[in-house]
Protein backbone atom coordinates (compact mmCIF):
# COMPACT_ATOMS: atom_id res chain seq x y z
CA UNK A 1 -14.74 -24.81 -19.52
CA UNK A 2 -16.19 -25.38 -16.01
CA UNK A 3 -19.54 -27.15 -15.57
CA UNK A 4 -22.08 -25.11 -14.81
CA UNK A 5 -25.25 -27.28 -14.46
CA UNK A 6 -27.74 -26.00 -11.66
CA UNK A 7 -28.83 -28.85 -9.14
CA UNK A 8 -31.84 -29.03 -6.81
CA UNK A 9 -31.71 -27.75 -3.55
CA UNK A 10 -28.61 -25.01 -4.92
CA UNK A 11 -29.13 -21.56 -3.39
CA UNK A 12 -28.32 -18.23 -4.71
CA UNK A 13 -27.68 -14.91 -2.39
CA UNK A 14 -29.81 -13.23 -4.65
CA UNK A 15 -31.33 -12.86 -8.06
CA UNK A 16 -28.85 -11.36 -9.94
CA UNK A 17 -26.24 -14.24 -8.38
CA UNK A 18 -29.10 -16.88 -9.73
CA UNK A 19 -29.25 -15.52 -12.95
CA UNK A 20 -25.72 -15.21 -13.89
CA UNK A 21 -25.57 -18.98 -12.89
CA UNK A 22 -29.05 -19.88 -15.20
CA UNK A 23 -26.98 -17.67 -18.23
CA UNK A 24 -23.74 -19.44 -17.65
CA UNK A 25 -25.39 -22.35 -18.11
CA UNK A 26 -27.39 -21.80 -20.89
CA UNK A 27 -24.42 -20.88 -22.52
CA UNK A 28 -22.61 -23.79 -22.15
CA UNK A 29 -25.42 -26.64 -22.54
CA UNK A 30 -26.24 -24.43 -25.58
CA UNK A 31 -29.99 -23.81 -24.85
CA UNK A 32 -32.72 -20.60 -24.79
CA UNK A 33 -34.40 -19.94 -22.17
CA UNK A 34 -37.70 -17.69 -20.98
CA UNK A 35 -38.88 -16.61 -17.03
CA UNK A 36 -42.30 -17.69 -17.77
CA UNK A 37 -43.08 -15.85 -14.36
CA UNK A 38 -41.49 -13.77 -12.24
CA UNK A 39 -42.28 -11.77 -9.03
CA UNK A 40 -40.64 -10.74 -6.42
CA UNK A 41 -40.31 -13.88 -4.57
CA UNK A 42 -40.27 -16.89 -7.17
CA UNK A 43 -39.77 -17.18 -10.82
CA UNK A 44 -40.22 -20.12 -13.25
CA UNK A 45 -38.18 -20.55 -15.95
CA UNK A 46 -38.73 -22.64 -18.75
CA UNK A 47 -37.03 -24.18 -22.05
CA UNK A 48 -38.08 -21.68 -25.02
CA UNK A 49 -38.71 -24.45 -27.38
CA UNK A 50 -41.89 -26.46 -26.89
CA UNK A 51 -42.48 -28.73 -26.01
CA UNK A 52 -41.52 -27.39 -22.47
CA UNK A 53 -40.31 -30.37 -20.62
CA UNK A 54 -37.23 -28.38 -19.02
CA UNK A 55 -38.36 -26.13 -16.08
CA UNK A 56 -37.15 -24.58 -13.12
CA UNK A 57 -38.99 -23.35 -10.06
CA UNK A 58 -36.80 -21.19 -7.79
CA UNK A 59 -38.10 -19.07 -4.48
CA UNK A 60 -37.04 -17.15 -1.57
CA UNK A 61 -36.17 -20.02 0.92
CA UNK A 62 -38.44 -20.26 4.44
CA UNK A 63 -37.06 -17.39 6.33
CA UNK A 64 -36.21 -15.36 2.66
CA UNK A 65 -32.30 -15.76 4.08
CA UNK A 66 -31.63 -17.16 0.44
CA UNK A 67 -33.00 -17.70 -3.63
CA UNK A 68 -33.39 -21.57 -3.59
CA UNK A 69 -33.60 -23.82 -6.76
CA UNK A 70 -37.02 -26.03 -5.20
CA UNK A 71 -37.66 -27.91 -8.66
CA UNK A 72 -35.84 -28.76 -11.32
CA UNK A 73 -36.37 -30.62 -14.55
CA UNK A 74 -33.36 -30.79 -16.82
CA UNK A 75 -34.62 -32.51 -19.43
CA UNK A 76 -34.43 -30.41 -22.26
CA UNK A 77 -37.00 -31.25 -25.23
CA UNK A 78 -34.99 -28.77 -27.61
CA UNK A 79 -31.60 -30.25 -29.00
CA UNK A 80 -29.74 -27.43 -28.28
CA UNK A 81 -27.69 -24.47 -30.41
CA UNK A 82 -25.25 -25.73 -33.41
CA UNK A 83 -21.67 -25.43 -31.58
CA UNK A 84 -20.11 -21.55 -32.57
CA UNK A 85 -24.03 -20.28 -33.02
CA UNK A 86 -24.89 -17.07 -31.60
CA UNK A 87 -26.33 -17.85 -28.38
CA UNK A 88 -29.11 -15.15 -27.14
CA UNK A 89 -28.51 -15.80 -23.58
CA UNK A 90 -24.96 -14.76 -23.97
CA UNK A 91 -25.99 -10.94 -23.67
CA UNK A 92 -24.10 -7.14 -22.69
CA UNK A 93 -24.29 -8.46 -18.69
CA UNK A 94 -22.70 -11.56 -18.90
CA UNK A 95 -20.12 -10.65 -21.68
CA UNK A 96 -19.33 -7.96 -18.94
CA UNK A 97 -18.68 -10.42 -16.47
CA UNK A 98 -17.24 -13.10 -18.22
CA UNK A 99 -14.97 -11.23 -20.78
CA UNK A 100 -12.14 -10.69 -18.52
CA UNK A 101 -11.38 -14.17 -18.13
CA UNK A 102 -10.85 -14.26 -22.00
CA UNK A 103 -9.40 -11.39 -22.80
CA UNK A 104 -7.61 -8.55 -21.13
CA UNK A 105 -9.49 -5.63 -22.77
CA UNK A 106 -7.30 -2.07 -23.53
CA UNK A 107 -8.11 0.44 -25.64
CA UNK A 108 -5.97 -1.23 -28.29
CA UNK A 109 -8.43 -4.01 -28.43
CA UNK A 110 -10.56 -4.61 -31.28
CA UNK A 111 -13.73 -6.01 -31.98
CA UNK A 112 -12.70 -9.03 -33.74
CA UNK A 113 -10.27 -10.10 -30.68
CA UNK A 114 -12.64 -10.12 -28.26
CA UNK A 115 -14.84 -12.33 -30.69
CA UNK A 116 -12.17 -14.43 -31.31
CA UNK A 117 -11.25 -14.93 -27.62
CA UNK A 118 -15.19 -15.20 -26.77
CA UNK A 119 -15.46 -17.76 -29.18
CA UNK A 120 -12.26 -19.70 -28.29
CA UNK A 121 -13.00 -19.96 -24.67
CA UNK A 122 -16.73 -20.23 -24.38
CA UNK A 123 -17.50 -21.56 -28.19
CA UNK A 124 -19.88 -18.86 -28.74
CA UNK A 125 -19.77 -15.99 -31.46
CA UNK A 126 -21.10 -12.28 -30.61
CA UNK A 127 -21.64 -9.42 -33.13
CA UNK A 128 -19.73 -6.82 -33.91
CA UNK A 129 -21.88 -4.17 -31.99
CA UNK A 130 -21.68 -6.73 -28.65
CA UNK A 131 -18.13 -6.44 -29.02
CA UNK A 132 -17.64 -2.83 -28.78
CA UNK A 133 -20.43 -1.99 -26.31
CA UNK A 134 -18.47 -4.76 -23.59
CA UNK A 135 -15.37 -2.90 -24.17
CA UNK A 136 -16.19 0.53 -24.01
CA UNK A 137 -18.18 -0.62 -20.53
CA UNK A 138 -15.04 -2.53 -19.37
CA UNK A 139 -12.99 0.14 -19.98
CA UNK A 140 -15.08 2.47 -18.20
CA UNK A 141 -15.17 0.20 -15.38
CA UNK A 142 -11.78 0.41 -15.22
């Protein structure tokens, strides 16, 4: 799997780009997260285990062109998921997105092959109900 660690300085188009990044990598470092604040122009997000010494502090950049990361401390007080847990970051919008590079979805499919393939290529294990709701979107998608 790819490394998806956000840096300082990184920049987003726009919120929904920043927070697919902040969920793929919360799935992969194996950590929860909560947006302490958000409004339309910055948010903070910090670890959800105290004590909080992981944060990040993202914003519109100078002329709002951009969603900039303009602090970020990566040190994570929590010690992270056990490896196969269910990971509450991995939820309906990124299972949407990130599916297809597991598993070619048909109607065929069934709910225990996409949890095996979600498993096998991003070592994290969804429920049953997860399973069918990303297929029957996909499949409408499509």
């Amino acid at each position: 799997m790819a490394h998806h660690a956000l840096t300082d300085g990184q920049q987003f188009a726009d919120w929904e780009d920043f927070t697919i990044a902040l969920i793929d990598w919360a799935v992969e470092a194996r950590f929860e997260y909560i947006v302490a604040k958000a409004d339309p122009g910055r948010r903070i997000i910090n670890c959800r285990n105290p004590p909080r010494g992981f944060h990040i502090y993202v914003s519109f950049t100078n002329r709002n062109e951009a969603i900039q990361i303009a602090r970020l401390e990566p040190y994570h007080s929590c010690i992270g998921l056990a490896p196969n847990a269910r990971v509450p970051q991995s939820n309906l919008k990124w299972l949407i997105l990130r599916t297809p590079a597991a598993i070619i979805i048909t109607v065929t499919t069934t709910a225990k092959e996409i949890q095996n393939a979600i498993q096998l290529r991003y070592g994290v294990m969804i429920k049953d109900d997860q399973a069918y709701r990303v297929k029957a979107c996909l499949l409408t998608v499509n």
